[in-house]
Protein backbone atom coordinates (compact mmCIF):
# COMPACT_ATOMS: atom_id res chain seq x y z
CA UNK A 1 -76.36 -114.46 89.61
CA UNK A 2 -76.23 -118.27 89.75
CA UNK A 3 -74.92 -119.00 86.28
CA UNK A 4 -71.46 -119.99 86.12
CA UNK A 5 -71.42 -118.03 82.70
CA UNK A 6 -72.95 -114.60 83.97
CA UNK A 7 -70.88 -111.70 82.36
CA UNK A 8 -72.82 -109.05 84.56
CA UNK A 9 -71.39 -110.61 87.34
CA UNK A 10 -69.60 -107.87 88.95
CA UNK A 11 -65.67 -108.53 89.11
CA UNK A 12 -65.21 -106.65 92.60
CA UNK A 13 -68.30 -108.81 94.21
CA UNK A 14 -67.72 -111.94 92.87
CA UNK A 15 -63.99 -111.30 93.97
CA UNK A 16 -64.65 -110.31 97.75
CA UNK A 17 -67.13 -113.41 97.71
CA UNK A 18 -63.90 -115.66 96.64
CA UNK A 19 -61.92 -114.00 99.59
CA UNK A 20 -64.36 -116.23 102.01
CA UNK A 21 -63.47 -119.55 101.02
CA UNK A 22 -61.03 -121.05 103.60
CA UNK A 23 -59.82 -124.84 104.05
CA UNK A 24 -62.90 -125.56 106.63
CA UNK A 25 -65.23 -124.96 103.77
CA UNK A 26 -63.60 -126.57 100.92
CA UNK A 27 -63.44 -129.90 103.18
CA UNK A 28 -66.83 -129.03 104.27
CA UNK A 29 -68.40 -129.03 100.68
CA UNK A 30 -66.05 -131.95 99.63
CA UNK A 31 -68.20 -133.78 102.32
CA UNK A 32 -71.04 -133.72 100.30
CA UNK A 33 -69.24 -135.78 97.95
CA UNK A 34 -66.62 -137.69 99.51
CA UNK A 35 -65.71 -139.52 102.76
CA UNK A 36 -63.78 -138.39 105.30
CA UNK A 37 -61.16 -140.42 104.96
CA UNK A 38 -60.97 -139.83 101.39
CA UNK A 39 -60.43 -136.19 102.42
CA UNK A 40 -57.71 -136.81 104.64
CA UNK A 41 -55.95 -137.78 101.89
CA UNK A 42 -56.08 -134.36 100.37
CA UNK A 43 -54.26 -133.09 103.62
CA UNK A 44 -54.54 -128.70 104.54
CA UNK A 45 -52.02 -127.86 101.62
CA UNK A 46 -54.33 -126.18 99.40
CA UNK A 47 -53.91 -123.27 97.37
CA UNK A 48 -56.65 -121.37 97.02
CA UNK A 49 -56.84 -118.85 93.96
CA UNK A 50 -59.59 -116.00 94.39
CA UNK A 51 -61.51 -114.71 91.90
CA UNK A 52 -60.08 -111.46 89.67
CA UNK A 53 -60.90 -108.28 90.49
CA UNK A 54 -61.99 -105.08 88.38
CA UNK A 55 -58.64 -103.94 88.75
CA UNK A 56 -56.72 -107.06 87.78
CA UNK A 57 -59.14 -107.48 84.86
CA UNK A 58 -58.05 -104.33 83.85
CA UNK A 59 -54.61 -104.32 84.28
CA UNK A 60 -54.54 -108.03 81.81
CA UNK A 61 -56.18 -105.60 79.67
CA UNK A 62 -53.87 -103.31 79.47
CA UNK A 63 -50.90 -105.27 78.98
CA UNK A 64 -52.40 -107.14 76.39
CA UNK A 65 -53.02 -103.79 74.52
CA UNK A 66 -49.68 -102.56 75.16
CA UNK A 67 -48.00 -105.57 73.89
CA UNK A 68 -50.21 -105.04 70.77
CA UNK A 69 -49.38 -101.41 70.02
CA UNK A 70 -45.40 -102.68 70.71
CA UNK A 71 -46.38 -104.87 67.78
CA UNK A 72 -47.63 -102.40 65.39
CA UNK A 73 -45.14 -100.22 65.99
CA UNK A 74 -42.09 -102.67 65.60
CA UNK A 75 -43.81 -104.19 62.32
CA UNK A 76 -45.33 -100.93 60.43
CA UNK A 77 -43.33 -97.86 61.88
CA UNK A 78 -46.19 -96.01 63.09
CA UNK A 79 -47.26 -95.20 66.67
CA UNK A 80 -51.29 -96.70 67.30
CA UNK A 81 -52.69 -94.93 70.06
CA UNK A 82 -55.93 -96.02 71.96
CA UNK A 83 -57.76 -93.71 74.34
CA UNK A 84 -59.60 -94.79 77.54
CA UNK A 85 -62.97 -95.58 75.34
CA UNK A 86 -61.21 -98.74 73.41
CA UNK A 87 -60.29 -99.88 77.06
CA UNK A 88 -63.90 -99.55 78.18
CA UNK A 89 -64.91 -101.17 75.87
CA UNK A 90 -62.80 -104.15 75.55
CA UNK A 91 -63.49 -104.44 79.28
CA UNK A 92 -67.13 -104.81 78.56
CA UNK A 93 -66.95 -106.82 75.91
CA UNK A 94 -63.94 -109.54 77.67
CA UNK A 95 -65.10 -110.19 81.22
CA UNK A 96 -66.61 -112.74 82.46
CA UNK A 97 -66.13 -112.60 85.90
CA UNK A 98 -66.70 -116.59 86.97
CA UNK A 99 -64.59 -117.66 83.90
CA UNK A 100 -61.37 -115.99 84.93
CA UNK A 101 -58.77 -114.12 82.38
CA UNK A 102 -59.52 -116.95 79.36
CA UNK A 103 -62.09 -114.56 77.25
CA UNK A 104 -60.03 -111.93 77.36
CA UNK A 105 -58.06 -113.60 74.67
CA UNK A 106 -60.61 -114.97 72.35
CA UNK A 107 -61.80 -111.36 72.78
CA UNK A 108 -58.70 -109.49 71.73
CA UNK A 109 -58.41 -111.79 68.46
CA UNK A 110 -62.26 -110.09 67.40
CA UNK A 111 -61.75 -106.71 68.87
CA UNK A 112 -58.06 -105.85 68.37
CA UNK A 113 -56.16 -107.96 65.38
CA UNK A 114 -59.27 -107.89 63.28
CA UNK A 115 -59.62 -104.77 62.89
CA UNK A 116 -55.68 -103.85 62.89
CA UNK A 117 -55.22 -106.05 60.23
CA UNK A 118 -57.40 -103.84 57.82
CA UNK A 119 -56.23 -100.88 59.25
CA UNK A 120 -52.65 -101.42 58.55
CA UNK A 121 -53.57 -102.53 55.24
CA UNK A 122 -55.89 -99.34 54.73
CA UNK A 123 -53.40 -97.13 56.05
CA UNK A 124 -50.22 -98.08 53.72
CA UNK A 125 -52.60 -97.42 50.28
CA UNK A 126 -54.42 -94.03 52.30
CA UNK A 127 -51.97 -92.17 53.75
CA UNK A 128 -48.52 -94.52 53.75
CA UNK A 129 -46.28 -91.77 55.46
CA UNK A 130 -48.50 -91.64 58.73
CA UNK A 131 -46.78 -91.79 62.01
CA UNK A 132 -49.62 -91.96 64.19
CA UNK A 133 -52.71 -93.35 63.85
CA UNK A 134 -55.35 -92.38 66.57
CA UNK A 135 -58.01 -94.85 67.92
CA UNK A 136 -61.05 -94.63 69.66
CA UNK A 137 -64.56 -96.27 70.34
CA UNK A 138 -68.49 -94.15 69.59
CA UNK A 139 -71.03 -96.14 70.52
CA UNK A 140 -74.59 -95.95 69.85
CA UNK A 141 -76.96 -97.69 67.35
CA UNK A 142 -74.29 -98.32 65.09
CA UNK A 143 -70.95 -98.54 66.96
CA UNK A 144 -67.53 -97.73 65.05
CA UNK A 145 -63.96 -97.88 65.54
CA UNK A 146 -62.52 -94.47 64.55
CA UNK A 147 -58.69 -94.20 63.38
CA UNK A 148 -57.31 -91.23 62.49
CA UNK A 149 -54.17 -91.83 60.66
CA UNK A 150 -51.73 -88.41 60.70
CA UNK A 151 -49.33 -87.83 58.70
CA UNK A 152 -47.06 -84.27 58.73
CA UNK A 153 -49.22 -82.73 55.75
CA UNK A 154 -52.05 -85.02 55.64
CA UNK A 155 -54.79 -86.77 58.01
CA UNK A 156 -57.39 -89.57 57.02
CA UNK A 157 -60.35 -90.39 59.15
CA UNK A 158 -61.22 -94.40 58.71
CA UNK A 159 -64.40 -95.78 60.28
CA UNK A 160 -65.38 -99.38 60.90
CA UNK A 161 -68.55 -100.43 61.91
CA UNK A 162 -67.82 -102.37 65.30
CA UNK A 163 -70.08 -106.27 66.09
CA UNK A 164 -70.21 -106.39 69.23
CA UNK A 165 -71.29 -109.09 71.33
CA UNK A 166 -71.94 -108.42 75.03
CA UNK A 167 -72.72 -104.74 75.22
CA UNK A 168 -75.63 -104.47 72.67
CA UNK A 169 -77.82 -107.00 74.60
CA UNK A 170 -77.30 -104.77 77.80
CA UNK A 171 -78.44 -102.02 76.56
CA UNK A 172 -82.64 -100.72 77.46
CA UNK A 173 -84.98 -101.32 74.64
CA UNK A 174 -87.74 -100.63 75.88
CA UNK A 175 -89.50 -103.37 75.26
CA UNK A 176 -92.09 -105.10 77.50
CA UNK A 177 -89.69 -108.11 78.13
CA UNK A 178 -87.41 -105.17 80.22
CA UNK A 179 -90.88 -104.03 81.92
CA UNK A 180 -91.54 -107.18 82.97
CA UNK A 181 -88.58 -107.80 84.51
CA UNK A 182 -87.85 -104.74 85.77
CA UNK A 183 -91.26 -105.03 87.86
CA UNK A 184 -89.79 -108.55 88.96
CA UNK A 185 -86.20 -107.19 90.12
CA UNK A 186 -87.90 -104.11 92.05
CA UNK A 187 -89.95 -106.23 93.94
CA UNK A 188 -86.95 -108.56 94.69
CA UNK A 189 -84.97 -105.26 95.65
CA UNK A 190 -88.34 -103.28 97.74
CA UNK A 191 -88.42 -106.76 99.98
CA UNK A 192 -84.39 -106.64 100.37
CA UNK A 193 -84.80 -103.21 101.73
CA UNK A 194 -87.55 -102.77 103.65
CA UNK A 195 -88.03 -106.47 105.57
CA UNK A 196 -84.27 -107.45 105.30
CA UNK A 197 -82.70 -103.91 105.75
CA UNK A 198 -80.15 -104.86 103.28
CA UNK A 199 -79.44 -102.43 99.87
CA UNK A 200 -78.86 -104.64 97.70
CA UNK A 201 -75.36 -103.77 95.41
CA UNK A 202 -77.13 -103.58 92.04
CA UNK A 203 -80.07 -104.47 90.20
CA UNK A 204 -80.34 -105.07 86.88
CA UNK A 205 -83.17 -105.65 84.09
CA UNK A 206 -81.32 -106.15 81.24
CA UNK A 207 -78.23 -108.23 81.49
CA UNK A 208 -76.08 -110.39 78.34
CA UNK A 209 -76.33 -113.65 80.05
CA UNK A 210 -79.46 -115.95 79.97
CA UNK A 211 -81.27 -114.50 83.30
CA UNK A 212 -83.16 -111.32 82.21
CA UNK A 213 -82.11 -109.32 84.92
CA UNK A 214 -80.95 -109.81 89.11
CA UNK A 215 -80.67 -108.00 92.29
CA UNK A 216 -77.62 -108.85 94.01
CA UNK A 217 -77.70 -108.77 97.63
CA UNK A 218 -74.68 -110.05 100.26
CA UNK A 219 -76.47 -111.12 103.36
CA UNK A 220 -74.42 -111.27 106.89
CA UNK A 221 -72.08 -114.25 107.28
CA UNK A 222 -74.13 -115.98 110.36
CA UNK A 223 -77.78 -116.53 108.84
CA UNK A 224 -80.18 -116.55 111.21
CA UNK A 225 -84.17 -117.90 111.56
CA UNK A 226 -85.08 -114.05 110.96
CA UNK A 227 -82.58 -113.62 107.35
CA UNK A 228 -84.19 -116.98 106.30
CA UNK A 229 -87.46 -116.51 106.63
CA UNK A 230 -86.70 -113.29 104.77
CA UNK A 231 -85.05 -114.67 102.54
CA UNK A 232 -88.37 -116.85 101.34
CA UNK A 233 -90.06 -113.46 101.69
CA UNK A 234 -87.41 -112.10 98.88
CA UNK A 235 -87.72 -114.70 96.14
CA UNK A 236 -91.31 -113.98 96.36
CA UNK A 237 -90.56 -110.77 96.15
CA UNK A 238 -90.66 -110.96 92.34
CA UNK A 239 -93.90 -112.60 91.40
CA UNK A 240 -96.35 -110.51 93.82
CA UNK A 241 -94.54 -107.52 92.67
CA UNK A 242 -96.11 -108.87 88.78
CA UNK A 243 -98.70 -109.71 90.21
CA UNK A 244 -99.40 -106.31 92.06
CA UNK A 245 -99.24 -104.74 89.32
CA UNK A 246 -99.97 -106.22 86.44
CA UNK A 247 -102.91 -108.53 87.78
CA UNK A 248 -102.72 -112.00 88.48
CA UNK A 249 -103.30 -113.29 85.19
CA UNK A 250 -100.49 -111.14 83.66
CA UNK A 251 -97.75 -112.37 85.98
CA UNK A 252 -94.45 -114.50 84.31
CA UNK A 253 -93.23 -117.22 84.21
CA UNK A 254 -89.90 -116.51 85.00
CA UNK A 255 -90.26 -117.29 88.78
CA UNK A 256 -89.14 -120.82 88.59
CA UNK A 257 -86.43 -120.89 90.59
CA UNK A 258 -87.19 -118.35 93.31
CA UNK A 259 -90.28 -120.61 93.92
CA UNK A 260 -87.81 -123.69 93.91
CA UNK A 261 -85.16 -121.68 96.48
CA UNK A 262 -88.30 -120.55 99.05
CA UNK A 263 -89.27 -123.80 99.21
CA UNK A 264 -85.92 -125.21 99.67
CA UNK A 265 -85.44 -122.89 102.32
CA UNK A 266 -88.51 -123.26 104.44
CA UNK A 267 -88.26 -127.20 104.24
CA UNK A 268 -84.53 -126.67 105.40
CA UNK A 269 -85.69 -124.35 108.09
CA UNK A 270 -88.31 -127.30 109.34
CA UNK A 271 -86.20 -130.49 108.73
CA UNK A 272 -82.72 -129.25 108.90
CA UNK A 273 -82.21 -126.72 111.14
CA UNK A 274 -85.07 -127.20 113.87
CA UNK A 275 -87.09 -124.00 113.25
CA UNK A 276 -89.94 -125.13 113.61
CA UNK A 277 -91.56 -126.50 116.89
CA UNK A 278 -89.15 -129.59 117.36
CA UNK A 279 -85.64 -129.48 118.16
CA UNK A 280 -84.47 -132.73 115.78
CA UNK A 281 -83.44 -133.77 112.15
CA UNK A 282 -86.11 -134.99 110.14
CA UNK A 283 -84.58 -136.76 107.07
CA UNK A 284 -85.30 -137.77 103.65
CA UNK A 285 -85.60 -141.79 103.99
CA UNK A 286 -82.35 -143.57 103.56
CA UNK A 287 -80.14 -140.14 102.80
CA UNK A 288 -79.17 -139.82 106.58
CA UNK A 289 -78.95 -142.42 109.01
CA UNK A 290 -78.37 -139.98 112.32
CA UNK A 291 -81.81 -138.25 111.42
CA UNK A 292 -85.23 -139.29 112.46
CA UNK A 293 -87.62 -140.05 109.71
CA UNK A 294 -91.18 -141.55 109.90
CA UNK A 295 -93.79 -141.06 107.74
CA UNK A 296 -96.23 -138.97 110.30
CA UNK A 297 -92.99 -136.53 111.33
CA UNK A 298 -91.82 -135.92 107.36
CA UNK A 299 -95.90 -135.27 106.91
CA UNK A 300 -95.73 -133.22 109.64
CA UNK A 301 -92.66 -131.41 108.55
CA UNK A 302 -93.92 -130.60 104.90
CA UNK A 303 -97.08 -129.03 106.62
CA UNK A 304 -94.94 -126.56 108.24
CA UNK A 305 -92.85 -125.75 105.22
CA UNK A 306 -95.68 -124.93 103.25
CA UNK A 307 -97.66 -122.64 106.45
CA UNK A 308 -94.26 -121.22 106.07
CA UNK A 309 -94.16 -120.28 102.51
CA UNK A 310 -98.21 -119.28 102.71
CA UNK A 311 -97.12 -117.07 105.89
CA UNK A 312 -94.33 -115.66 103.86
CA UNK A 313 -96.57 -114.89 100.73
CA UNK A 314 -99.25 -113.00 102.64
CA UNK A 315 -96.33 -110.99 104.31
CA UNK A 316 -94.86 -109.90 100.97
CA UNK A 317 -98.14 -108.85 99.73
CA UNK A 318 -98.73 -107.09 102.84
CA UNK A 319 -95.40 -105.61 102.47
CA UNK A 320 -95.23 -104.56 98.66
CA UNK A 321 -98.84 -103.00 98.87
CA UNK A 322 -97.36 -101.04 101.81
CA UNK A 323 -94.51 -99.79 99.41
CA UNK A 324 -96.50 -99.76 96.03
CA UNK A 325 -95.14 -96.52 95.84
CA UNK A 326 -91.21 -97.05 96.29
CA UNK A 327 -92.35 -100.05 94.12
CA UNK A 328 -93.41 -98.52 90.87
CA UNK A 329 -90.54 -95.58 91.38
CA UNK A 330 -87.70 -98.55 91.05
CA UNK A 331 -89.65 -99.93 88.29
CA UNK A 332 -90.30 -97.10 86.27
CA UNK A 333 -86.55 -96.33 86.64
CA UNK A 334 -85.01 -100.06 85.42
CA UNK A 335 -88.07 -99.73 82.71
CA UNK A 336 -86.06 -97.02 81.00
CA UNK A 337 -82.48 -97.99 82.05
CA UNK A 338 -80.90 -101.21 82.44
CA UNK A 339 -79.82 -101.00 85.64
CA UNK A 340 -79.50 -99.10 88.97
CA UNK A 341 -76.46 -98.82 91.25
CA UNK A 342 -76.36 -99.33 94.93
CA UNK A 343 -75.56 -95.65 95.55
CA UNK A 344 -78.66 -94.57 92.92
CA UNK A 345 -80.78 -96.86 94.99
CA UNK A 346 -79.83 -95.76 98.55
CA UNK A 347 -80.69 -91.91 97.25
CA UNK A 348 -83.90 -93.36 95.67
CA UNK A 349 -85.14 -95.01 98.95
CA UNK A 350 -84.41 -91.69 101.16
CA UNK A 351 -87.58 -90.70 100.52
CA UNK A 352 -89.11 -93.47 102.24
CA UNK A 353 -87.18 -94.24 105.02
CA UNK A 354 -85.94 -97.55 104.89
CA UNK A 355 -83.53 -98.66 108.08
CA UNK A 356 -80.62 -100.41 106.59
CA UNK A 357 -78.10 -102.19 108.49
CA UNK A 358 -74.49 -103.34 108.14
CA UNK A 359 -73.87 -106.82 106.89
CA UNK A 360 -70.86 -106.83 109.22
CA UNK A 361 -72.89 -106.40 111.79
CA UNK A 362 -76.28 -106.86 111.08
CA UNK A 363 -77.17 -108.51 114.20
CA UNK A 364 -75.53 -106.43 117.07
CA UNK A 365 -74.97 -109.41 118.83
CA UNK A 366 -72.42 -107.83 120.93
CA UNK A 367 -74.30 -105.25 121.95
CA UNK A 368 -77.17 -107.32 123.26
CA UNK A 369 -73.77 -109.59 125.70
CA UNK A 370 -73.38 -106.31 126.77
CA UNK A 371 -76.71 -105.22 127.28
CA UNK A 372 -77.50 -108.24 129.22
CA UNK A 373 -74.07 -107.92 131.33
CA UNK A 374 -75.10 -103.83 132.54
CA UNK A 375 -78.75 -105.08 133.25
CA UNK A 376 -76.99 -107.62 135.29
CA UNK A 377 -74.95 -105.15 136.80
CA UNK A 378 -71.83 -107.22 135.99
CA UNK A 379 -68.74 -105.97 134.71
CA UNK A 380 -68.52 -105.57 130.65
CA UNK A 381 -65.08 -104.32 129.50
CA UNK A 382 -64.08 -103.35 126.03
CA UNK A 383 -61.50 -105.34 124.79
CA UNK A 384 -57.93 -104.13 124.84
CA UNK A 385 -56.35 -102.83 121.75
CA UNK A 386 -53.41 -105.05 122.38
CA UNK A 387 -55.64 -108.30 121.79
CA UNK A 388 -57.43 -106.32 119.05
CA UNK A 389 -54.02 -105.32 117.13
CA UNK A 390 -52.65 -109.17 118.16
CA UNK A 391 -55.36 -110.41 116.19
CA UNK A 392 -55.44 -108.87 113.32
């Protein structure tokens, strides 16, 4: 889910993801970019728009709609009346979540006016003293529109075949392309679950944006040595899974850029963030002038990073072999359909025991202050639900 374009995003993720971006982090990621001073200059007056959610999306929708049927009705006389399958639809077919409300339109001016522009003229040679005219969506191999245009003594039943351009490349077929990937995004998904203890909110092998499928995880907000390393362990995750079982020789090549993100992350673990057995920066030469860099430690450091990644490999073989079963299960199940849900996958894994943990509080690190504290035999007291209710 790092295309900007992704319709499968989902609306309600991407939207609680938006919720997290404060003034510290734009300034923080302006950095990257800009001096300081040059980011004074912006000052802490920002306004900050988050991303839509399902229920906005929907509720453009169906304003949109309503001002259409106002329309019809004003300029023909007759009453059109979707049901909830156009608004399904038209949902499907308009959202983009990363792209904001802007498809919608360009969506409505295929979907809707299109095709009420032959029905109206359909209607007034068919059945001219209709009052109502009923609308709704069947999908299938051949979609349609279906309007049924009622009259007091008569009824016609129009049908136009509906070209849709999202929903039809979501869709299973079957194929060896969705095998393939669905073996990838299982293995992704086993390695979330059973070394990260996170479910991951929905995993997909057949999606209507360029990546052939994802799993969609949200780790905890503090990221820790342990998350990281699994984290290398997870983009992995896909290519053993192929090569598990499919054979070496049979595994894809659309691993790119998990290979490019574990590496990333174990030389960041090693030169950034002093994982490894030193407790300094190492730098690339010339990007950071309060880092060390010297040929032998940047040697050094690389070594590392790749023990890291070797380390990490032989664990998630270790660890998908362990689960071959769970493994093929998930597989065989986003072989025939084109997704699973979070809640389908949590009932799935029951049967193998996973231990999943809250992202909000994934690392219990409260627990262990007051652990510490009794062991101690020093006082630990809860805090009071004045501060609490103060604070929030």
């Amino acid at each position: 889910m790092t295309h900007s374009s992704d319709p499968d995003a989902d609306a309600d993720l991407f939207h609680e993801h938006s919720l997290k971006i404060s003034v510290p982090k734009m300034k923080e990621a302006l950095s990257t970019r800009y001096r300081m001073e040059q980011i004074g200059r912006l000052g802490n007056n920002h306004i900050i728009y988050p991303a839509l959610s399902k229920e906005t999306y929907s509720e453009i929708i169906e304003r949109y709609l309503e001002q259409r049927l106002e329309d019809f009705k004003e300029s023909f006389g007759m009453e059109l009346v979707p049901d909830e399958s156009i608004k399904e639809i038209l949902y499907k077919e308009a959202v983009f979540p990363t792209q904001g409300a802007r498809p919608i339109l360009s969506t409505f001016n295929t979907l809707v006016d299109a095709y009420v522009a032959k029905l109206v003229n359909d209607v007034i040679f068919g059945n001219e003293e209709a009052t109502v005219v009923k609308w709704t969506y069947r999908g299938g191999e051949e979609p349609v529109y279906i309007f049924k245009a009622i009259a007091p003594n008569k009824e016609i039943t129009l049908e136009y075949p509906v070209k849709l351009t999202l929903e039809n490349l979501r869709k299973s077929d079957f194929s060896e392309a969705q095998a393939s990937c669905a073996v990838h995004e299982a293995g992704h998904a086993i390695i979330s679950i059973m070394k990260n203890k996170l479910m991951p909110q929905e995993v997909k092998s057949r999606t209507a944006s360029i990546a052939e499928g994802f799993c969609y995880v949200q780790p905890p907000d503090i990221i820790t040595k342990e998350l990281l390393y699994g984290d290398i362990m997870l983009c992995l995750g896909g290519l053993e899974a192929e090569k598990l079982i499919f054979g070496p020789d049979n595994m894809g090549v659309g691993g790119t850029s998990d290979l490019a993100r574990a590496t990333k992350t174990a030389a960041a673990m090693v030169k950034t963030y002093g994982m490894a057995s030193h407790m300094h920066q190492i730098s690339v030469q010339g990007l950071s002038p309060n880092a060390v860099y010297n040929d032998d430690s940047n040697y050094t450091a690389e070594e590392w990073a790749i023990k890291l990644v070797k380390q990490a490999q032989e664990d998630t073989v270790k660890m998908l072999e362990e689960n071959k079963k769970f493994l093929l299960e998930l597989s065989h199940h986003l072989s025939i359909f084109p997704s699973i849900s979070a809640e389908e996958l949590t009932k799935m894994s029951e049967k193998y025991k996973p231990e999943i943990k809250s992202k909000d509080k994934y690392h219990g690190y409260k627990d262990m202050i007051k652990k510490q504290m009794e062991e101690l035999e020093m006082d630990y007291s809860e805090i009071p639900d004045e501060i609490i209710n103060k604070s929030t």
